[in-house]
N, C-alpha and C. Protein backbone atom coordinates (compact mmCIF):
# COMPACT_ATOMS: atom_id res chain seq x y z
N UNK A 1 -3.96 -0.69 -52.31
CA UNK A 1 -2.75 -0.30 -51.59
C UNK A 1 -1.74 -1.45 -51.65
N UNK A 2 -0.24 -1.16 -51.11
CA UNK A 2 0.90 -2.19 -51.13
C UNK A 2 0.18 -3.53 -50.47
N UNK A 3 0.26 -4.78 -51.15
CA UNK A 3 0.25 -5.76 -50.45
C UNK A 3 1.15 -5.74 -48.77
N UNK A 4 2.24 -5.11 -49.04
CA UNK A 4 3.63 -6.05 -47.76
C UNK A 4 3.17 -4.43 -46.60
N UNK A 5 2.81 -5.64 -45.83
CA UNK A 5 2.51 -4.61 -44.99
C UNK A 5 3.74 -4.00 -44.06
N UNK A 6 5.01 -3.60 -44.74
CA UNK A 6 5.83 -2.86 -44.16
C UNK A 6 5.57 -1.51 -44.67
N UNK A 7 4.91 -1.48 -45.78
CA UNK A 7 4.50 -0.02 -46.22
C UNK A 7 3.14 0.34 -45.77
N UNK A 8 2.33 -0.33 -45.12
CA UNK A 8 1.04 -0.11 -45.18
C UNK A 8 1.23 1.48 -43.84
N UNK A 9 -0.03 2.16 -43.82
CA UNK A 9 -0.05 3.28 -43.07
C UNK A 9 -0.98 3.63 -42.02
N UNK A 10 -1.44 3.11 -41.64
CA UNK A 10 -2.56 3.19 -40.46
C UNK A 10 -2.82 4.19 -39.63
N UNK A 11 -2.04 5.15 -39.73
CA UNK A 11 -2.61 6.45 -38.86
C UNK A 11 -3.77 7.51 -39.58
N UNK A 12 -4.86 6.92 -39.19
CA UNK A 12 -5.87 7.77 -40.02
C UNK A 12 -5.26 9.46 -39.78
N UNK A 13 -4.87 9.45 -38.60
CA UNK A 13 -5.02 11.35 -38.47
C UNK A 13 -4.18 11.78 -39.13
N UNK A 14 -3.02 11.09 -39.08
CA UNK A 14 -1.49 11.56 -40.09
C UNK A 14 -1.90 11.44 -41.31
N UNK A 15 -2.44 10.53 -41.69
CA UNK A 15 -3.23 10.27 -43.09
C UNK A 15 -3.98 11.61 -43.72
N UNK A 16 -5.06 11.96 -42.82
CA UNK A 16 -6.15 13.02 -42.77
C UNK A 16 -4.98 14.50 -42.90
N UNK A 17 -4.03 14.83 -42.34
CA UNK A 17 -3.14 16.09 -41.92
C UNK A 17 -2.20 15.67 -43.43
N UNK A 18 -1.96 14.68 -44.04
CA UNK A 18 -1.41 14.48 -45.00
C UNK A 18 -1.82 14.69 -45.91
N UNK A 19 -2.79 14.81 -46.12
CA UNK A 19 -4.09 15.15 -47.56
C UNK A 19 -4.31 16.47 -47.60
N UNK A 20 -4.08 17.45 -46.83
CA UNK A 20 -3.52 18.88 -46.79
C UNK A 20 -2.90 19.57 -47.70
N UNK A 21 -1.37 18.69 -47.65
CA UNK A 21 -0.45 18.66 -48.19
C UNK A 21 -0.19 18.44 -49.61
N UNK A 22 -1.17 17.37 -50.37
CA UNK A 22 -1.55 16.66 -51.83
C UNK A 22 -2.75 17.06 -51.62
N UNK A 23 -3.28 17.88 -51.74
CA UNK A 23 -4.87 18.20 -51.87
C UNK A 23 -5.85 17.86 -52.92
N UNK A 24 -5.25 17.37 -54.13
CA UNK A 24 -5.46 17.79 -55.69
C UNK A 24 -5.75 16.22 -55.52
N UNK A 25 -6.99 15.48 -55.68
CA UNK A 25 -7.71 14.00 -56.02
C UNK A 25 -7.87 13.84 -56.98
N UNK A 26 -8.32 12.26 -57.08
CA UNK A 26 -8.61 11.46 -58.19
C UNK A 26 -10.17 11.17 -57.34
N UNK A 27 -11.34 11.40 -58.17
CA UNK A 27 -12.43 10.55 -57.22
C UNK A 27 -12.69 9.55 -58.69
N UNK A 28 -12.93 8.45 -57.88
CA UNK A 28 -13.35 7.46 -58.93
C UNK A 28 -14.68 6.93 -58.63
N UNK A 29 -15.66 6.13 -59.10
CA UNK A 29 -17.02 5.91 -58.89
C UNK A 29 -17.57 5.33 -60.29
N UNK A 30 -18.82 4.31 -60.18
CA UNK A 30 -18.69 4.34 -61.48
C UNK A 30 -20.51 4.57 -61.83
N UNK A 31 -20.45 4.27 -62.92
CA UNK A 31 -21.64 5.28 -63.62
C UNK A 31 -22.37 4.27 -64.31
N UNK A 32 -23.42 4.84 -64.71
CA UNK A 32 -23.94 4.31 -65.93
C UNK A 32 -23.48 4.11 -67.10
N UNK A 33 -22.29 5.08 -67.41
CA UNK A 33 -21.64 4.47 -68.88
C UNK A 33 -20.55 3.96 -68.55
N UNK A 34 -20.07 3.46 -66.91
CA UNK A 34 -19.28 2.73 -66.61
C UNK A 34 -18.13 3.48 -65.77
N UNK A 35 -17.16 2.76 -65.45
CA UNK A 35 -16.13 3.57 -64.16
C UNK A 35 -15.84 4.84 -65.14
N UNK A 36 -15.40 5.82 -64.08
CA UNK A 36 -14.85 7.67 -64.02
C UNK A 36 -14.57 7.88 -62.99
N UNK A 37 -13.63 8.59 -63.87
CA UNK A 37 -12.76 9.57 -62.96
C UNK A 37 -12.90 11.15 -62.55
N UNK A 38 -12.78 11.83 -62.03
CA UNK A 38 -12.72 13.30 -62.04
C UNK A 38 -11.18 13.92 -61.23
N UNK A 39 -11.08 15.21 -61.84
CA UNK A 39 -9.50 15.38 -60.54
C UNK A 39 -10.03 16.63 -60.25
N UNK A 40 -9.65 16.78 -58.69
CA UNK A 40 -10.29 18.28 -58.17
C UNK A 40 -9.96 18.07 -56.61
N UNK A 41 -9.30 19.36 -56.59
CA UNK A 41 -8.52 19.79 -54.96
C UNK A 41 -9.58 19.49 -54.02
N UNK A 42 -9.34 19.12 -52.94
CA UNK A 42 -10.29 18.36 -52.02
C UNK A 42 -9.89 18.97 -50.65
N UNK A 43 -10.72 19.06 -49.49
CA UNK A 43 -10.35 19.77 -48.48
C UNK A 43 -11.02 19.25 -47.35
N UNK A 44 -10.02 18.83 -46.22
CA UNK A 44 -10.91 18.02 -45.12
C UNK A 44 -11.66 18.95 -44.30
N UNK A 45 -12.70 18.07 -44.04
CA UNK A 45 -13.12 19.21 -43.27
C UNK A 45 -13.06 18.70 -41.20
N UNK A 46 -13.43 19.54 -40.64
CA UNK A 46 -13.17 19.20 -38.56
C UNK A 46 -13.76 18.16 -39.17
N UNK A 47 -15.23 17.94 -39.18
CA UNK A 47 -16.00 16.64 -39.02
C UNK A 47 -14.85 15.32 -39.94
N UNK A 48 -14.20 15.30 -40.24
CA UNK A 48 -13.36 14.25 -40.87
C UNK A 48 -14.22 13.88 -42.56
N UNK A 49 -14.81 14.95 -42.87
CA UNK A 49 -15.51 14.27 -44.26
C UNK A 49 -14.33 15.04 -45.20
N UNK A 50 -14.69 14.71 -46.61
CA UNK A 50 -14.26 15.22 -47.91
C UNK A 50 -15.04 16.36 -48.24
N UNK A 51 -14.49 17.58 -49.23
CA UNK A 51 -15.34 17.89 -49.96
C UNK A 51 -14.81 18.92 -51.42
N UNK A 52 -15.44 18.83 -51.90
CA UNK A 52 -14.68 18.99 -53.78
C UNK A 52 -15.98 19.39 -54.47
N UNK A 53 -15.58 20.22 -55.36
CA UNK A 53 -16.38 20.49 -56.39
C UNK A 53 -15.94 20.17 -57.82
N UNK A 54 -17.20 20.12 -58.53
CA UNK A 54 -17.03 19.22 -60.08
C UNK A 54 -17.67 20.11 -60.93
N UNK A 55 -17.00 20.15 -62.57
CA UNK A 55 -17.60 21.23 -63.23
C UNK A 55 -19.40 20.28 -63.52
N UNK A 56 -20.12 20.64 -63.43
CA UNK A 56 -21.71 20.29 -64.08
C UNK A 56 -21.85 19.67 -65.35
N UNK A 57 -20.79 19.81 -66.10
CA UNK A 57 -20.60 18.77 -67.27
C UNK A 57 -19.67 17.81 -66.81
N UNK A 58 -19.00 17.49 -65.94
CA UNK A 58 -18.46 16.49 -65.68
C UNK A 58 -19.41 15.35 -65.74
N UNK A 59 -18.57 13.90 -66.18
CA UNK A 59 -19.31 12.90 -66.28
C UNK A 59 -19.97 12.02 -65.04
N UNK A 60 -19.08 12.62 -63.71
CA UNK A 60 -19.37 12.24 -62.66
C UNK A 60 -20.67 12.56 -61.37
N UNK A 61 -20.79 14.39 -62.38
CA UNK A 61 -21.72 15.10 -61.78
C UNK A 61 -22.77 14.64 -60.92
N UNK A 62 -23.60 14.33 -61.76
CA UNK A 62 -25.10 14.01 -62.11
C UNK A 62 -25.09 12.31 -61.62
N UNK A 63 -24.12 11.76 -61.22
CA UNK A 63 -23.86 10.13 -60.92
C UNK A 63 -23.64 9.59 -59.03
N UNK A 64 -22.88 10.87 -58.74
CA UNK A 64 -22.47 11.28 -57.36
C UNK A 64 -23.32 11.35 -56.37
N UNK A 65 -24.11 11.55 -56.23
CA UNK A 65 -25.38 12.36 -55.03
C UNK A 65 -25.97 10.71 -54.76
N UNK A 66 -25.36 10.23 -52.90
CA UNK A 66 -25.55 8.78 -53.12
C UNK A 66 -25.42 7.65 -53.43
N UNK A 67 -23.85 7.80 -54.21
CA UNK A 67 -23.50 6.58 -54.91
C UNK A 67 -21.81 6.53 -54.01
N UNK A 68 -20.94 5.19 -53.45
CA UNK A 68 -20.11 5.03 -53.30
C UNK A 68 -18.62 5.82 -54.24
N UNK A 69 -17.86 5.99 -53.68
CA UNK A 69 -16.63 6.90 -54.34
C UNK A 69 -15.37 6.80 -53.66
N UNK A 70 -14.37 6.49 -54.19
CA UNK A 70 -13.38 6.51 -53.56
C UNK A 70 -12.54 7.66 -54.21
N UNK A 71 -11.54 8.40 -53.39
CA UNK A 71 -10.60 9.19 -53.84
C UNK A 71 -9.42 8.94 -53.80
N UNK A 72 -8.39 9.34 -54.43
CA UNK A 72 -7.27 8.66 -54.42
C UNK A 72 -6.34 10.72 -54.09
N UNK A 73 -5.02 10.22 -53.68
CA UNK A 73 -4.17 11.10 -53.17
C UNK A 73 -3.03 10.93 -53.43
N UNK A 74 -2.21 11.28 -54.06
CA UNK A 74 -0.73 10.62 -54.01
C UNK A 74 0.32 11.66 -53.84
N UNK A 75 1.33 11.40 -52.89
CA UNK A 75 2.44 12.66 -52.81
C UNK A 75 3.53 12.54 -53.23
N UNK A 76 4.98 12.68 -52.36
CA UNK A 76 5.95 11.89 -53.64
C UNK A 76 5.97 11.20 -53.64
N UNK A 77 6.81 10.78 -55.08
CA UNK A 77 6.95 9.40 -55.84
C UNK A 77 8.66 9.63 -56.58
N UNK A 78 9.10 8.26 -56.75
CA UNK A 78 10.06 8.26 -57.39
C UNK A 78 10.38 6.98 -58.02
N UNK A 79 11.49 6.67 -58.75
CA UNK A 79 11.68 5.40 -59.59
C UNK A 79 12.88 5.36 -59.01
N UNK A 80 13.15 3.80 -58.65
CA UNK A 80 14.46 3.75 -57.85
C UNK A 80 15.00 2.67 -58.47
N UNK A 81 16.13 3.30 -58.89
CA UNK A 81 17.08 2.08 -59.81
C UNK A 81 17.69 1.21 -58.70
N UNK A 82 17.73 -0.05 -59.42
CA UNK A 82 18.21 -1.02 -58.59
C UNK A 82 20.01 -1.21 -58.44
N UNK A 83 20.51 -0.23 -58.78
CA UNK A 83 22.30 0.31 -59.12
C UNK A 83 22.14 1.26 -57.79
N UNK A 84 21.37 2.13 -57.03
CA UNK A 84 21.66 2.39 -56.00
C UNK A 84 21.30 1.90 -54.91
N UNK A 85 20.85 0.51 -54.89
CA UNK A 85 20.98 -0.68 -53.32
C UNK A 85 21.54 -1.77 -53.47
N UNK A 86 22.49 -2.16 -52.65
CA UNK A 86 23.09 -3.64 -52.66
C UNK A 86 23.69 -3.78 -54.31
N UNK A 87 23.85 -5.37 -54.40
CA UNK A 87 24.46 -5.40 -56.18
C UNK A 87 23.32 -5.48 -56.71
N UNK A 88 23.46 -4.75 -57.97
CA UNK A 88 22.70 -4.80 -58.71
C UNK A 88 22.55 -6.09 -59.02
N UNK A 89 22.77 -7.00 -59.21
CA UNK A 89 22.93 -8.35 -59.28
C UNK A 89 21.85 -8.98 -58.47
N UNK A 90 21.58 -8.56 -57.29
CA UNK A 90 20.63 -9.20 -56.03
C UNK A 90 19.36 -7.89 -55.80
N UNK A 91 19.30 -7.08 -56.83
CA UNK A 91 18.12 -5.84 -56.40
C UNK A 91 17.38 -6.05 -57.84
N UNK A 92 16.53 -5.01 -58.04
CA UNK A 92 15.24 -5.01 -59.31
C UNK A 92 14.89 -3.87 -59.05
N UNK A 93 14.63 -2.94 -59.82
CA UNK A 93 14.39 -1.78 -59.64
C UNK A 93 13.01 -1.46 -59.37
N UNK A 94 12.52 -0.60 -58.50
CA UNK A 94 11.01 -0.65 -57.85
C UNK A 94 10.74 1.18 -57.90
N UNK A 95 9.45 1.67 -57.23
CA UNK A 95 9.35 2.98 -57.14
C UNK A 95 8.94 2.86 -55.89
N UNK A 96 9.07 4.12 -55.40
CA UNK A 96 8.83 4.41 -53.67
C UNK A 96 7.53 5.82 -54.07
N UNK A 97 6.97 5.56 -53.44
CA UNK A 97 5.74 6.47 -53.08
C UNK A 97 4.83 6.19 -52.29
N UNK A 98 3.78 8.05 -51.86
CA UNK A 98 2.98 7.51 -50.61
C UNK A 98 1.40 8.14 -51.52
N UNK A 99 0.63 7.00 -50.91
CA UNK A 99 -0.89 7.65 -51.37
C UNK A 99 -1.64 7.29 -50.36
N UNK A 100 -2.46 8.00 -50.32
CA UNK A 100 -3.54 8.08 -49.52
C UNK A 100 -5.12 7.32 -50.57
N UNK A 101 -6.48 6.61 -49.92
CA UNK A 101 -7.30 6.10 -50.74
C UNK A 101 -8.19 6.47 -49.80
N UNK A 102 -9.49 7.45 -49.71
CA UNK A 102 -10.62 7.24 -48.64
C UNK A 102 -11.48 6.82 -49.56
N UNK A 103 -12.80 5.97 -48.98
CA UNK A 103 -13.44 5.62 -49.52
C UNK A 103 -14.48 6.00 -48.41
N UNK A 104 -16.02 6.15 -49.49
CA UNK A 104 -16.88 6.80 -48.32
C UNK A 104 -18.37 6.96 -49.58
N UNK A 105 -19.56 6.97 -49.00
CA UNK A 105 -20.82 7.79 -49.69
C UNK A 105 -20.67 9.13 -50.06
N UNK A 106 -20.87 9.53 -50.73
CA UNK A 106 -20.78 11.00 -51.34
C UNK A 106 -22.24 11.75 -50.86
N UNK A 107 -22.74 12.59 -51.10
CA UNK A 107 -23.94 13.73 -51.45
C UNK A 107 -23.59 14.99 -51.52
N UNK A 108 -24.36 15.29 -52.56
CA UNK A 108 -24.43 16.59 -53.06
C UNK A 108 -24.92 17.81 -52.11
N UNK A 109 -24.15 18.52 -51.86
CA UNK A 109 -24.34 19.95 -51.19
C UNK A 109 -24.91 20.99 -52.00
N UNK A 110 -25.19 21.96 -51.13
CA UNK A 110 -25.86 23.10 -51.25
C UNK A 110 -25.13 24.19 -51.86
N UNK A 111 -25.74 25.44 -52.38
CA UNK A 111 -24.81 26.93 -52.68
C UNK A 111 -24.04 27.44 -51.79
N UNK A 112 -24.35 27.41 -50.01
CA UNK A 112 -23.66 27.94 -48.98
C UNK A 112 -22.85 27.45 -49.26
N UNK A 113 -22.62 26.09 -48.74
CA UNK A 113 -21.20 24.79 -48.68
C UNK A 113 -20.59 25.26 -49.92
N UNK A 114 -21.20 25.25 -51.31
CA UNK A 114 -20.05 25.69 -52.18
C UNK A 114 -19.38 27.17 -51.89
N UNK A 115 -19.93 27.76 -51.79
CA UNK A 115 -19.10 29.42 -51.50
C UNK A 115 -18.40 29.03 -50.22
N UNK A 116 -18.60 28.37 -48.89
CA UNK A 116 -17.37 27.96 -48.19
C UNK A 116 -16.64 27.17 -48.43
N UNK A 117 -16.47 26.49 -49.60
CA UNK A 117 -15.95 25.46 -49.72
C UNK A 117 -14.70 26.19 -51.07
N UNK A 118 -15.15 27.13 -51.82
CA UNK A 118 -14.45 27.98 -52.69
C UNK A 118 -13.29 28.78 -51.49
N UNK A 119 -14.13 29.32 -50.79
CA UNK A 119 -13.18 30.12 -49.59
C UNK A 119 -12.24 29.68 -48.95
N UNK A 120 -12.61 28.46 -48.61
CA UNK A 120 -11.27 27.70 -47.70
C UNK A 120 -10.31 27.08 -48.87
N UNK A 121 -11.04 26.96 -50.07
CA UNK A 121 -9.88 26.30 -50.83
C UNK A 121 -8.94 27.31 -51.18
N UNK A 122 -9.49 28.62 -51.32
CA UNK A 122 -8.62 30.12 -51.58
C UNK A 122 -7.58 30.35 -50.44
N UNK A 123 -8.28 29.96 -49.19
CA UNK A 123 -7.53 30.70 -47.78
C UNK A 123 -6.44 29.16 -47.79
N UNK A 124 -6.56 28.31 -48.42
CA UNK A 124 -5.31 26.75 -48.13
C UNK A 124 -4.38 26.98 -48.69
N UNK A 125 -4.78 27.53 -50.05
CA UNK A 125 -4.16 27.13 -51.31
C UNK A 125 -3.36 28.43 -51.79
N UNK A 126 -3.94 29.45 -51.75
CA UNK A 126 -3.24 30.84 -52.43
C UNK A 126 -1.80 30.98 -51.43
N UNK A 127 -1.76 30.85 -50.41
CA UNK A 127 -0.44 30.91 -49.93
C UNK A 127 0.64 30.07 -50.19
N UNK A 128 0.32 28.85 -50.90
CA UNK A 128 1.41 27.53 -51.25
C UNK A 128 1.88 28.58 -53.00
N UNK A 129 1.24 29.28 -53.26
CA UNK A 129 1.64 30.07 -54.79
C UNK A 129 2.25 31.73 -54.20
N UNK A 130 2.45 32.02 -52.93
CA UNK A 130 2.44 33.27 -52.76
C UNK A 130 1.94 34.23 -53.20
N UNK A 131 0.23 34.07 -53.28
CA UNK A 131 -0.65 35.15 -53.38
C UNK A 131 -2.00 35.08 -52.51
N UNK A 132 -2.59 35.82 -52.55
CA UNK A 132 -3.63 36.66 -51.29
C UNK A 132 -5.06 36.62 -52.13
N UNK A 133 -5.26 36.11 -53.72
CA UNK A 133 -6.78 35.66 -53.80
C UNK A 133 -8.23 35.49 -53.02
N UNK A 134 -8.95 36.47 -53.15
CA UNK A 134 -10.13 36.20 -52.76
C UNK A 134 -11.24 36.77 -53.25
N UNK A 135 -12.37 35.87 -52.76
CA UNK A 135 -13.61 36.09 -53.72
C UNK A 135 -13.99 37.90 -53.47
N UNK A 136 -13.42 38.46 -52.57
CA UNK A 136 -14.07 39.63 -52.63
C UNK A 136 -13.20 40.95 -53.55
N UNK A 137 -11.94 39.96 -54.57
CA UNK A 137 -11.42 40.60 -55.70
C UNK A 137 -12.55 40.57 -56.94
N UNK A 138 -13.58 39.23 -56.70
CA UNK A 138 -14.08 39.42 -58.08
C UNK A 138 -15.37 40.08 -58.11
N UNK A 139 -15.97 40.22 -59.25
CA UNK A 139 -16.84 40.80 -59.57
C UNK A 139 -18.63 39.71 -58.84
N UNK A 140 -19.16 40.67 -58.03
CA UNK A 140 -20.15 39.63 -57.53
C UNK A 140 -21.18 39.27 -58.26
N UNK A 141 -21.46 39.51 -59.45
CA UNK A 141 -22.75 38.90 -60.88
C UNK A 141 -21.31 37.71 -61.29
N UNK A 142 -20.32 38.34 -61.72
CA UNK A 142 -19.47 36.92 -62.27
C UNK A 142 -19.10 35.83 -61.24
N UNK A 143 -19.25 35.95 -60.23
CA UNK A 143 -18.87 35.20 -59.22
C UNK A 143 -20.38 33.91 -59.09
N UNK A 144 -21.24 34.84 -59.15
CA UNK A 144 -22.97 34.40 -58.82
C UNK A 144 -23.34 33.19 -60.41
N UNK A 145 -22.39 33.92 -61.26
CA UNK A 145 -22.68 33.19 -62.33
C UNK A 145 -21.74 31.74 -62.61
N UNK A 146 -20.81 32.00 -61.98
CA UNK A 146 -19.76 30.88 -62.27
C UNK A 146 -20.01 29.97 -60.94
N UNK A 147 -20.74 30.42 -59.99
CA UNK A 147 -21.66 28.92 -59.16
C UNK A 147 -22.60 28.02 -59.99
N UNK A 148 -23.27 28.86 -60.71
CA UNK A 148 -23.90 27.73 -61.63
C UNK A 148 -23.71 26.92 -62.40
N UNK A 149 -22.30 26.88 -62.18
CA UNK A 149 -21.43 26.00 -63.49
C UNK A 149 -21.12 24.58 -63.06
N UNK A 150 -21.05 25.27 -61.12
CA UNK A 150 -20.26 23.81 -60.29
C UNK A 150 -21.23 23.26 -59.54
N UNK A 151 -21.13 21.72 -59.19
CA UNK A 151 -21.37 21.61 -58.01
C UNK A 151 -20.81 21.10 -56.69
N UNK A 152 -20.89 21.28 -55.27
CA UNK A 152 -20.28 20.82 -54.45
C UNK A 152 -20.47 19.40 -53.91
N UNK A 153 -19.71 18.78 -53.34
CA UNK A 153 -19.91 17.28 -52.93
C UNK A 153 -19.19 17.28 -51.29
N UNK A 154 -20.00 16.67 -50.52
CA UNK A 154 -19.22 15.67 -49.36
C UNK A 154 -19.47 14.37 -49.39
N UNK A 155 -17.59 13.85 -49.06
CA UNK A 155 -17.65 12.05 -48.90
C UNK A 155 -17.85 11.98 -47.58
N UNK A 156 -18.72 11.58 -47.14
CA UNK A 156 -18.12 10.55 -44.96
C UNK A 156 -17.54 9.23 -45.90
N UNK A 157 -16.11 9.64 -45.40
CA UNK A 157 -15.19 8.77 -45.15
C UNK A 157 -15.55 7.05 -44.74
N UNK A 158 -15.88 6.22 -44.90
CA UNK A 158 -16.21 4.89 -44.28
C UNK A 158 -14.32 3.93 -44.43
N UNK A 159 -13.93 4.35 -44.78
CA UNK A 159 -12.20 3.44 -44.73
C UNK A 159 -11.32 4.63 -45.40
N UNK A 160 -10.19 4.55 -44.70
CA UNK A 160 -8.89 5.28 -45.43
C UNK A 160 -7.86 4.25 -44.73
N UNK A 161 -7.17 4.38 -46.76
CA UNK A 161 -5.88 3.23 -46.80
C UNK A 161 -4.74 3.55 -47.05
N UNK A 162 -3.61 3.56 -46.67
CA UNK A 162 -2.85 4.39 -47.14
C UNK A 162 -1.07 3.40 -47.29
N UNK A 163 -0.48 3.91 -48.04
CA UNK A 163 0.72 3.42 -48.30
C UNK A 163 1.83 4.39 -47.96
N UNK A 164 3.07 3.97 -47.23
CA UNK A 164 4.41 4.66 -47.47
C UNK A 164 5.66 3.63 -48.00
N UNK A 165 6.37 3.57 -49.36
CA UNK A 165 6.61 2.43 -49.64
C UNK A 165 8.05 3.51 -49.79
N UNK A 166 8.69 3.42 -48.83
CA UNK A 166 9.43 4.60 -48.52
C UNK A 166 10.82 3.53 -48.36
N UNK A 167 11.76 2.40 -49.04
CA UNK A 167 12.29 1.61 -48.91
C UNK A 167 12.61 1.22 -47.21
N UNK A 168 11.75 0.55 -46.97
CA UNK A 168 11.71 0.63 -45.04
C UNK A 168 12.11 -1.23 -45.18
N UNK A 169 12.21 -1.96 -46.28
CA UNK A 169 12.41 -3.39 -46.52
C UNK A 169 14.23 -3.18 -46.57
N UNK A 170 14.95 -1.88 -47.24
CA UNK A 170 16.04 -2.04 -47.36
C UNK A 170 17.02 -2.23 -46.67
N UNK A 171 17.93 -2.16 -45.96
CA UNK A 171 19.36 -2.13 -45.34
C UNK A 171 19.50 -0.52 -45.14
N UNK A 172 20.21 -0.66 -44.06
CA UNK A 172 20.61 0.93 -43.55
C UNK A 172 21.20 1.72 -44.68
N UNK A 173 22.65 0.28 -45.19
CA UNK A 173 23.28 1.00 -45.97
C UNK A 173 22.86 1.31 -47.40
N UNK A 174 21.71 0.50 -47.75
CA UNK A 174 21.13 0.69 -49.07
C UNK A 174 19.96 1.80 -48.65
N UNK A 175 19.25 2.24 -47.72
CA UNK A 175 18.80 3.57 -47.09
C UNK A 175 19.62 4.64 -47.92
N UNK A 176 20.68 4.73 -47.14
CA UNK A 176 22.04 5.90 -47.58
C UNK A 176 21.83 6.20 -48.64
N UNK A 177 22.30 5.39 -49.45
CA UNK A 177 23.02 5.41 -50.82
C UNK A 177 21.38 5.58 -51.74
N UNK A 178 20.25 4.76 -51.68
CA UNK A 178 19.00 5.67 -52.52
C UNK A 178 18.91 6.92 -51.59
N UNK A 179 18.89 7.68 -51.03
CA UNK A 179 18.35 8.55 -50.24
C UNK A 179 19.52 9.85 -50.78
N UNK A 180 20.44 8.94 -51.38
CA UNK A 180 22.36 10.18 -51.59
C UNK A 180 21.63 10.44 -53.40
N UNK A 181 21.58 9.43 -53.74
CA UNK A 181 21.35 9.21 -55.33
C UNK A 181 19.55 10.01 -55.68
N UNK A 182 19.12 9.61 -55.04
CA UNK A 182 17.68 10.67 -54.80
C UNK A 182 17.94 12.45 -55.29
N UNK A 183 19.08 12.58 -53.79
CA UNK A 183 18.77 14.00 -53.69
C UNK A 183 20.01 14.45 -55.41
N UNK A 184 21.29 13.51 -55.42
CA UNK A 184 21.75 14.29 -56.74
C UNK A 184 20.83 14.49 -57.90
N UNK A 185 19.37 13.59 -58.39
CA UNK A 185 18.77 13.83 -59.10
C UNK A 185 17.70 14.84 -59.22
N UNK A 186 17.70 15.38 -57.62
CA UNK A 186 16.95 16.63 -57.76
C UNK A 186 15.26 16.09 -57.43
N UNK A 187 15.64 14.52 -56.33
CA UNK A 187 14.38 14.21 -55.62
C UNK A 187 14.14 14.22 -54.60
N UNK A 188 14.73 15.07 -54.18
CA UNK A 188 15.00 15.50 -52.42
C UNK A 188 13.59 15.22 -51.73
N UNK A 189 12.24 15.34 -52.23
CA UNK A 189 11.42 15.31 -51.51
C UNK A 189 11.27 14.02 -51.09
N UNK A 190 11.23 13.28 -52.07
CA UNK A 190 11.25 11.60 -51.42
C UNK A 190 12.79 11.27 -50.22
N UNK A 191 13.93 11.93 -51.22
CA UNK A 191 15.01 11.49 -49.86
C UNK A 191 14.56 12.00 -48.63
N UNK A 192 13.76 13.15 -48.26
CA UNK A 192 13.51 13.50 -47.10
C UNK A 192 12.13 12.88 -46.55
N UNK A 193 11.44 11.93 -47.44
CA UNK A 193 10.47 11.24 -46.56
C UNK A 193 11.50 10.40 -46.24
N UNK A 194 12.28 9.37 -46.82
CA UNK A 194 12.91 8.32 -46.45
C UNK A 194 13.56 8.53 -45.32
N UNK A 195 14.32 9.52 -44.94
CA UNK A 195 15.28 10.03 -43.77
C UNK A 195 14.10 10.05 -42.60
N UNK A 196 12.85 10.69 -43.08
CA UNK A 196 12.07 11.05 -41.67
C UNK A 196 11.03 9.21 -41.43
N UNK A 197 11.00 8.80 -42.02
CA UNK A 197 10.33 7.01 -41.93
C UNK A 197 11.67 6.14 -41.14
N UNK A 198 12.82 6.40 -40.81
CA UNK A 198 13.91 5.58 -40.61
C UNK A 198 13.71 5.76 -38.95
C-alpha cells in the first residue's frame, strides 16, 4: 500500500462494504512453481471472511487449501497530469486510486458453500448488468456437471490494507481544477471520489 500515510485507509468496515462494489480480485499466493495469480469475483461474507471460486485447472487450485493468500481489489483509478495542479513547473504527474489488500489463510470448501456461493454471486451481481439470472434457469445435470470443474475457497481475513490516494496532499484549488479536468475526460468516477474524501 501508499507509503504517505495521508492516503492510507483504516476503516476495515468501509473497506469490507467497499469490496462489494470492486468485487472482481487478484488472489496471489505462491506455489511450488513459484508466485500466482488467479482473478475471480469474491464475496464477503456476515462472518467477515472471503470467498471465490477457481477453475480446477487453475494453477492456484490444488496450492490453496492452507497456504497464506492475499487478495488484491482495486476501484477507480486515474492518471493525473501534472498541467492540472499548481505550475506545472512545481507538480509531476502521479495517479490517484483506491485498493483494497486482505490478507488471510485460505481453505478449501465444500459442494454446499459452492452452490451458495454461485447464488449470492448471481443475486450481487446480475442486477449491476440488469438481468435476473439464476441457477434455476439452467439445466440441473449441466449445472451438477459444471461443479466439478470448480472449486470453492474461504480466506479469514488476518489484515486488510487499504489505500485512497485521492489527491488529499493537494491544495483546495488544485482539488478543483483535477477534479474539473477529470470529469471533461470522462473520469467522473474518480472526480466524485475526490469531491466525497474533501
Amino acid at each position: 500500500m501508499h507509503p504517505n500515510g495521508q492516503f492510507h485507509w483504516a476503516d476495515d468496515d468501509a473497506m469490507l462494504a467497499a469490496i462489494n462494489g470492486m468485487p472482481f480480485g487478484r488472489i496471489f499466493a505462491t506455489t511450488p512453481m513459484g508466485p500466482r495469480v488467479a482473478h475471480a469475483p469474491v464475496i464477503v461474507t456476515p462472518q467477515r471472511t472471503l470467498r471465490f471460486h477457481l477453475a480446477n485447472g487453475n494453477a492456484l487450485t490444488d496450492c490453496l487449501d492452507g497456504a497464506v493468500a492475499l487478495i488484491l481489489f482495486e476501484g477507480a483509478n486515474s492518471y493525473i497530469s501534472a498541467n492540472w495542479n499548481g505550475p506545472p513547473s512545481h507538480s509531476v504527474p502521479t495517479w490517484n486510486y483506491v485498493a483494497i489488500e486482505c490478507e488471510g489463510t485460505v481453505r478449501k470448501l465444500g459442494s454446499d458453500d459452492l452452490v451458495a456461493l454461485l447464488d449470492t454471486l448471481a443475486q450481487q451481481l446480475e442486477p449491476t448488468v440488469d438481468e435476473d439470472w439464476t441457477r434455476a434457469k439452467m439445466d440441473p445435470a449441466r449445472f451438477e456437471a459444471m461443479l466439478h470443474a470448480i472449486t470453492c475457497f474461504e480466506l479469514d481475513i488476518t489484515a486488510i490494507r487499504g489505500t485512497r490516494k485521492l489527491s488529499q496532499n493537494k491544495s483546495q484549488k488544485d482539488h478543483i481544477m483535477i477534479t474539473s479536468a477529470l470529469d471533461q475526460i470522462g473520469h467522473s468516477a474518480m472526480a466524485q471520489l475526490m469531491r466525497d474524501a474533501v
